[in-house]
Protein backbone atom coordinates (compact mmCIF):
# COMPACT_ATOMS: atom_id res chain seq x y z
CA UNK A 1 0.00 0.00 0.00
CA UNK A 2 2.83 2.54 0.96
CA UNK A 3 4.52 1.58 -2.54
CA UNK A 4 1.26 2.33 -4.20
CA UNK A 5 1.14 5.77 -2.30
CA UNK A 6 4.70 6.94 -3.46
CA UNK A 7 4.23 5.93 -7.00
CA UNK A 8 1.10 7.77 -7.62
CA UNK A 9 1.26 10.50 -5.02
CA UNK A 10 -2.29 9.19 -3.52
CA UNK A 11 -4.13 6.81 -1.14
CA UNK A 12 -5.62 3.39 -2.19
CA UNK A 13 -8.57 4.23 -0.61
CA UNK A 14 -8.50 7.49 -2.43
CA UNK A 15 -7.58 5.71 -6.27
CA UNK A 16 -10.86 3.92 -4.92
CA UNK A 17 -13.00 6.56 -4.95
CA UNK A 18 -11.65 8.39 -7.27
CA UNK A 19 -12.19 5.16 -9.90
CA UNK A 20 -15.65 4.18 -8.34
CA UNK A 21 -17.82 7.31 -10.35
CA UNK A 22 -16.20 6.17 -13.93
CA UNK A 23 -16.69 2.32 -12.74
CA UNK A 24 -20.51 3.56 -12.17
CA UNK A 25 -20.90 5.10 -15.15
CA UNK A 26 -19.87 2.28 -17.14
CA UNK A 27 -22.10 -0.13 -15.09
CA UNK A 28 -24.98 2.10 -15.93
CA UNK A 29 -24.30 2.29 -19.09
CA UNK A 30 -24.08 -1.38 -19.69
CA UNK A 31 -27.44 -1.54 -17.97
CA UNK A 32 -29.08 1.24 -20.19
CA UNK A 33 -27.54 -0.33 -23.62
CA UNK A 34 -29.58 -3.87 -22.35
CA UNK A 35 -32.84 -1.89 -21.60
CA UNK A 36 -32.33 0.18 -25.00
CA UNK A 37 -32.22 -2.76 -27.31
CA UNK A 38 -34.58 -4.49 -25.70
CA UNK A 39 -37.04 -1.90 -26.69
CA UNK A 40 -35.21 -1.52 -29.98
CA UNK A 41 -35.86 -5.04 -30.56
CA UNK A 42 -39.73 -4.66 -29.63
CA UNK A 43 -39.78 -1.64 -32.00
CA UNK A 44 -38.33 -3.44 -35.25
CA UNK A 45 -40.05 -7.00 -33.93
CA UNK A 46 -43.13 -4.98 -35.63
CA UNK A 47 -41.64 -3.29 -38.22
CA UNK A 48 -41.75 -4.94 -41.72
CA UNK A 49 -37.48 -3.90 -41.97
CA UNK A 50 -35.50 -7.12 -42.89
CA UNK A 51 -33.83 -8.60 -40.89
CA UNK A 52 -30.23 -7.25 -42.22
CA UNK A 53 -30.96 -3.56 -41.69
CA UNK A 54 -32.76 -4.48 -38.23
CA UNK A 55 -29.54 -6.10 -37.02
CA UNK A 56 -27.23 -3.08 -38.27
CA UNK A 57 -29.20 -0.80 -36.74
CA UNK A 58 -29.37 -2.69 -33.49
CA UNK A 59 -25.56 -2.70 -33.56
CA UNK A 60 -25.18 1.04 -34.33
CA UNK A 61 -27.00 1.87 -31.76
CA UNK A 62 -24.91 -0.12 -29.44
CA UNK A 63 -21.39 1.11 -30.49
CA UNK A 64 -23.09 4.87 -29.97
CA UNK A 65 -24.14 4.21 -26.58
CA UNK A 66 -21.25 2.44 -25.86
CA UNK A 67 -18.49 5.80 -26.94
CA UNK A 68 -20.73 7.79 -24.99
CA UNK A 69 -20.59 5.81 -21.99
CA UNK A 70 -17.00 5.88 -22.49
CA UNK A 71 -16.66 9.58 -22.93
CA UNK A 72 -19.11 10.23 -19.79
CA UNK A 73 -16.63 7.81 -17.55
CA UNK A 74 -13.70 10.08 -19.47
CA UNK A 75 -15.13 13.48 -18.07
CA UNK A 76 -15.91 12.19 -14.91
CA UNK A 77 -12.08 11.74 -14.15
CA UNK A 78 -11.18 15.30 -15.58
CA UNK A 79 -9.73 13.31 -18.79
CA UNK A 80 -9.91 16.00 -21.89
CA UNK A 81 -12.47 14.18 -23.87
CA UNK A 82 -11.57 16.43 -26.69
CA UNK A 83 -8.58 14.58 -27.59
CA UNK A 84 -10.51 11.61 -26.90
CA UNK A 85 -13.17 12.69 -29.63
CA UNK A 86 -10.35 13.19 -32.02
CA UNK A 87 -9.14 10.49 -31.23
CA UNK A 88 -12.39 8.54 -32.04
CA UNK A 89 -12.70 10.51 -35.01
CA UNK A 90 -9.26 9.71 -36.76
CA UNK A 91 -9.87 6.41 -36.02
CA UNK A 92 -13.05 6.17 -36.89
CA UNK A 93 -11.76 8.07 -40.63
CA UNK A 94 -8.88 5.57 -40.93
CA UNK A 95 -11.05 2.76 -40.32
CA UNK A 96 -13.58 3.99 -42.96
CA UNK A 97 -10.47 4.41 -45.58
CA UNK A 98 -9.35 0.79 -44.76
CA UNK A 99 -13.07 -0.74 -45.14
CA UNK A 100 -13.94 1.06 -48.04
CA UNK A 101 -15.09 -1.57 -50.23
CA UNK A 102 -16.71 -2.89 -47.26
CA UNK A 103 -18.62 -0.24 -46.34
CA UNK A 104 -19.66 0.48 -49.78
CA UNK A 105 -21.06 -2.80 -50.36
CA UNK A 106 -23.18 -2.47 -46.87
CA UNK A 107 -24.31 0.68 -47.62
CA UNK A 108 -25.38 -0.75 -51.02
CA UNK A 109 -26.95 -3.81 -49.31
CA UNK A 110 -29.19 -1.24 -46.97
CA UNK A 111 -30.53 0.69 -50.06
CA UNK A 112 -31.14 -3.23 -51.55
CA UNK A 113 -33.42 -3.86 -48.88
CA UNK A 114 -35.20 -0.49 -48.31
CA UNK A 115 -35.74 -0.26 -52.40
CA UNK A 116 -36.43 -4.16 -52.50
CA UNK A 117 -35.68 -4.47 -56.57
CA UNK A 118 -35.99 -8.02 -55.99
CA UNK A 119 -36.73 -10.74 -52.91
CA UNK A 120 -35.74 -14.03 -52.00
CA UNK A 121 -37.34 -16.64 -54.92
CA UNK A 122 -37.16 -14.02 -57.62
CA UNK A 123 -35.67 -14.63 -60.55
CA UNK A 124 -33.37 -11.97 -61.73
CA UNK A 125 -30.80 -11.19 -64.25
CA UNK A 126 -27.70 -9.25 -62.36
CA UNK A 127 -24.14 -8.36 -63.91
CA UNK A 128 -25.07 -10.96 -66.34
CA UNK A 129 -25.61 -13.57 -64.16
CA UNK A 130 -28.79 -15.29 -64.29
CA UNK A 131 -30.70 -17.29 -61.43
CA UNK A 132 -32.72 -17.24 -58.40
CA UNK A 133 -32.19 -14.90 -55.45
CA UNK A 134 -31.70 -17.51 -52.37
CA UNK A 135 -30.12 -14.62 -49.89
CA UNK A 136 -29.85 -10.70 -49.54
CA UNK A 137 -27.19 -9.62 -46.58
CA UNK A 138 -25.59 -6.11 -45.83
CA UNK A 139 -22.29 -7.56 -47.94
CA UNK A 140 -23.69 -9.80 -51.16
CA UNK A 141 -26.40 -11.27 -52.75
CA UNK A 142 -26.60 -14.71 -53.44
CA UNK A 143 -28.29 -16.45 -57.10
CA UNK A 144 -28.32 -19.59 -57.21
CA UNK A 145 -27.95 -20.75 -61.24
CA UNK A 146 -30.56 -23.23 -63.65
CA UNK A 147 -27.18 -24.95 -63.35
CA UNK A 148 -27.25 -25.06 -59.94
CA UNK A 149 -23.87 -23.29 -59.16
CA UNK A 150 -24.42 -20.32 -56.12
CA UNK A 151 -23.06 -16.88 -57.25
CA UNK A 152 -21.99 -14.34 -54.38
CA UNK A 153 -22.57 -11.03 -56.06
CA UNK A 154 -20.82 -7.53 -54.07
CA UNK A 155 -23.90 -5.62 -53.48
CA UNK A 156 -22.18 -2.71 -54.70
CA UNK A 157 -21.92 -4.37 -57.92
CA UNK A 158 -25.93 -5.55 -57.53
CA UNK A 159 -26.76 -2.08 -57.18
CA UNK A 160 -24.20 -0.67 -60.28
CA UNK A 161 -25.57 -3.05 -62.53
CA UNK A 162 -28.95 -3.17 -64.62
CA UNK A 163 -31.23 -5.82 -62.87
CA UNK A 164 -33.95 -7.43 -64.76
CA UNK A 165 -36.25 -9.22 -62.45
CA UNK A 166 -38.32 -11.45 -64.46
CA UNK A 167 -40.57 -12.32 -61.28
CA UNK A 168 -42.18 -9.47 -60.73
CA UNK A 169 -45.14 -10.16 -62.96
CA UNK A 170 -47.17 -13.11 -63.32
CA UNK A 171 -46.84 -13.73 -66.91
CA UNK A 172 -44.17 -13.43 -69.41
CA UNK A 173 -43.76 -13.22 -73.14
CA UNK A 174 -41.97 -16.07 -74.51
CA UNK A 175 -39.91 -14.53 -77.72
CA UNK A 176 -38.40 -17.49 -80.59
CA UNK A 177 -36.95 -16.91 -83.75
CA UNK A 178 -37.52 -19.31 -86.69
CA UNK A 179 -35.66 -19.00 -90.39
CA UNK A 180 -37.25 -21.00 -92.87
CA UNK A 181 -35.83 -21.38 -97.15
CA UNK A 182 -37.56 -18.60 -99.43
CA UNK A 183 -39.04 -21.30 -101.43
CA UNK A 184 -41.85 -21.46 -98.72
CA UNK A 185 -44.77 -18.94 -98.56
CA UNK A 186 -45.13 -16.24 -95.78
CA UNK A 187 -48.66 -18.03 -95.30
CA UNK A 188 -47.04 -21.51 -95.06
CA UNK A 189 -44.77 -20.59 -92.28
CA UNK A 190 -46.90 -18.63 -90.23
CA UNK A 191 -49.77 -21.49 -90.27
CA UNK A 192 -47.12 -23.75 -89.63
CA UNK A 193 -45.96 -22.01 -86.68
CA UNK A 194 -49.50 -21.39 -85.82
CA UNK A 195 -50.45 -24.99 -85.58
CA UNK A 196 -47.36 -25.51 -83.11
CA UNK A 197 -48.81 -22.74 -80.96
CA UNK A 198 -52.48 -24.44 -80.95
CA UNK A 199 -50.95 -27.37 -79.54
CA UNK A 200 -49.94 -25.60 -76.08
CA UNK A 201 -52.79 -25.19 -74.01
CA UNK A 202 -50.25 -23.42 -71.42
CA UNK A 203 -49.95 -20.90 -74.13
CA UNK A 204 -52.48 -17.77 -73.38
CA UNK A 205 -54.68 -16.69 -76.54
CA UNK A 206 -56.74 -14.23 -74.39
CA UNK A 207 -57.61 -10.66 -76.20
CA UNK A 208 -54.70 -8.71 -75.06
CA UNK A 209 -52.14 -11.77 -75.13
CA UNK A 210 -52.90 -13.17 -78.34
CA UNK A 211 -49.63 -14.78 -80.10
CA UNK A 212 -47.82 -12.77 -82.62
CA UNK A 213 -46.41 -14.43 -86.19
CA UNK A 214 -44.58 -12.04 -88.13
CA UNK A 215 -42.23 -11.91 -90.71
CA UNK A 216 -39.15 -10.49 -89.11
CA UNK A 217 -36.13 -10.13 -91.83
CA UNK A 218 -35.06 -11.45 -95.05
CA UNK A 219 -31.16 -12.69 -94.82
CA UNK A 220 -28.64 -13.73 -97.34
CA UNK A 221 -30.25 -17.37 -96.97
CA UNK A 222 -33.22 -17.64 -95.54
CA UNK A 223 -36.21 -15.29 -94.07
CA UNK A 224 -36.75 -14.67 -89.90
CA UNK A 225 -39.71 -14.23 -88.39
CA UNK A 226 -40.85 -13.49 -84.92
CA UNK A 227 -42.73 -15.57 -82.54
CA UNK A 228 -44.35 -14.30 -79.26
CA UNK A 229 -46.42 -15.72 -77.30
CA UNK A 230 -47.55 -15.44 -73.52
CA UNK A 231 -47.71 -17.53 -70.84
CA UNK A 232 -47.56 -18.28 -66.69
CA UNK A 233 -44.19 -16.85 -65.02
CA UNK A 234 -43.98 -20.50 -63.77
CA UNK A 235 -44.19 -22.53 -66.96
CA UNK A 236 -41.81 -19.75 -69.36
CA UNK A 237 -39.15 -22.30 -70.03
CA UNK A 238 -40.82 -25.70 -70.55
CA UNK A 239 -43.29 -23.45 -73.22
CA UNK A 240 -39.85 -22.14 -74.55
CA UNK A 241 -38.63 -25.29 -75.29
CA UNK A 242 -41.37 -27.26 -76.21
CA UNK A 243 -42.75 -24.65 -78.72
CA UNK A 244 -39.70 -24.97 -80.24
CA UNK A 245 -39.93 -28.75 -81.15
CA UNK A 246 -43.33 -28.08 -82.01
CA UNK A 247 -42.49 -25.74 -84.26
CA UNK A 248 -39.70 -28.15 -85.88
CA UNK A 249 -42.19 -31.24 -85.89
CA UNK A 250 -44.96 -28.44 -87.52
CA UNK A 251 -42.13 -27.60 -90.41
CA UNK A 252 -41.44 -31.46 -91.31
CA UNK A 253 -45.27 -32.09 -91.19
CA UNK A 254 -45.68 -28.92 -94.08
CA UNK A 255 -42.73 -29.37 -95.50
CA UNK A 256 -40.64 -26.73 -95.11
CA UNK A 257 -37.07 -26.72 -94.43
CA UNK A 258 -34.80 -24.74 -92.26
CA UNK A 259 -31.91 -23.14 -94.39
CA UNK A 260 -28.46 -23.60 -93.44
CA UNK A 261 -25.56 -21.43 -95.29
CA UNK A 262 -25.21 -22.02 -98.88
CA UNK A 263 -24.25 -20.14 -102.46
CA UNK A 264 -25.38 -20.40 -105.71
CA UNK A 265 -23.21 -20.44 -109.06
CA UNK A 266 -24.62 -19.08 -111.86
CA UNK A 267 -22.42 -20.69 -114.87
CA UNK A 268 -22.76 -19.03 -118.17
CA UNK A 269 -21.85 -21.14 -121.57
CA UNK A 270 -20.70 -18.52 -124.70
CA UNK A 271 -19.60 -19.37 -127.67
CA UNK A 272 -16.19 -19.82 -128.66
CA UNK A 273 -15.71 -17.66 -132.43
């Protein structure tokens, strides 16, 4: 105890009371932070926030009551919590400069789940990747392939990037291309592809959904035209496909053939003088 009194000029008894108003603080404090996000969690327990942004807030508000706990305890021992505050400050600056890609892709992830472009299930085209949406955090998104590979996507790239989210509505246009040789008629194709079409019943031939049969383009071998038809979100890629053979097995049955590259040669004969 004497040793203690010559090497800080002071009483144990006296360090003991001088510590015990900062020690209070601090137990306090800790006691207010446990009633505060209690009541936190009540509040966003009812909210409709997810559950990313409720958990970031909860831990903001935990850090902040925690520095000014701190700071409190500081001042009540006479420490200049002015320095302190720079202190924090620097810190807190340097830290933001080290986790900037970090940050950026959290701050991306909050506007992702405030705007919602897209929820879990959807499917979505993003950065070129194309699947569906299994899991949104504060740092990536996660799209799981047709493939069935899982793609972690930076949300700062997610919210960069064009997203097409082809969940959003219930139905979806299906759009094909078909070539077929210029010795068949416009009329032959179309009732051709028509016939294929009539043998869906997933396709939808209501008034404002009625499927489409146009000639599209004449090429250097053979003529495109357009096919679009509508049908359930759900069923878009087994109509895709099977109009498709449908319209291949509707070609054989009218006989008309799909071009493939070819020339012509013209020879002309004259006479030798």
């Amino acid at each position: 105890m004497a040793k203690f009194e010559k090497m800080f000029g002071i009483s144990l008894g006296e360090a003991s009371l001088y510590l015990i108003k900062p020690v209070m603080i601090l137990v306090v404090c800790k006691i207010v932070v446990v009633i505060v996000l209690k009541l936190l969690d009540g509040i966003l327990e009812k909210s409709k926030l997810d559950s990313g942004i409720k958990g970031f807030l909860r831990q903001i508000v935990r850090i902040g009551l925690y520095i000014l706990g701190i700071i409190m305890a500081a001042q009540s021992v006479n420490i200049d919590t002015a320095s302190l505050v720079t202190i924090l400050g620097v810190v807190s600056l340097a830290f933001s400069l080290s986790l900037q890609n970090i940050l950026t892709n959290v701050f991306s992830g909050i506007m992702l789940l405030i705007t919602k472009p897209f929820v879990v299930g959807d499917f979505v085209e993003i950065s070129g990747i194309m699947g569906t949406v299994t899991e949104v955090t504060l740092m990536r998104t996660k799209v799981n392939t047709p493939d069935n590979k899982a793609e972690l996507i930076p949300n700062s790239d997610v919210a960069s990037n064009r997203i097409s989210n082809f969940s959003n509505e219930t139905r979806r246009r299906v759009d094909i291309e078909v070539s077929a040789e210029y010795s068949a008629t416009t009329e032959k194709v179309k009732e051709a592809i028509l016939s294929a079409i009539d043998k869906d019943g997933r396709i939808i031939k209501e008034e404002n959904c009625l499927p489409v049969v146009r000639l599209l383009r004449f090429n250097a071998n053979d003529i495109s035209y357009t096919v679009k038809v509508w049908c359930e979100n759900a069923e878009y890629w087994d109509v895709y496909y099977d109009l498709m053979e449908n319209i291949r097995e509707a070609f054989i049955e009218y006989g008309i053939a799909f071009s493939y590259p070819h020339r012509i040669v013209h020879i002309k004969e004259e006479k030798l003088m």
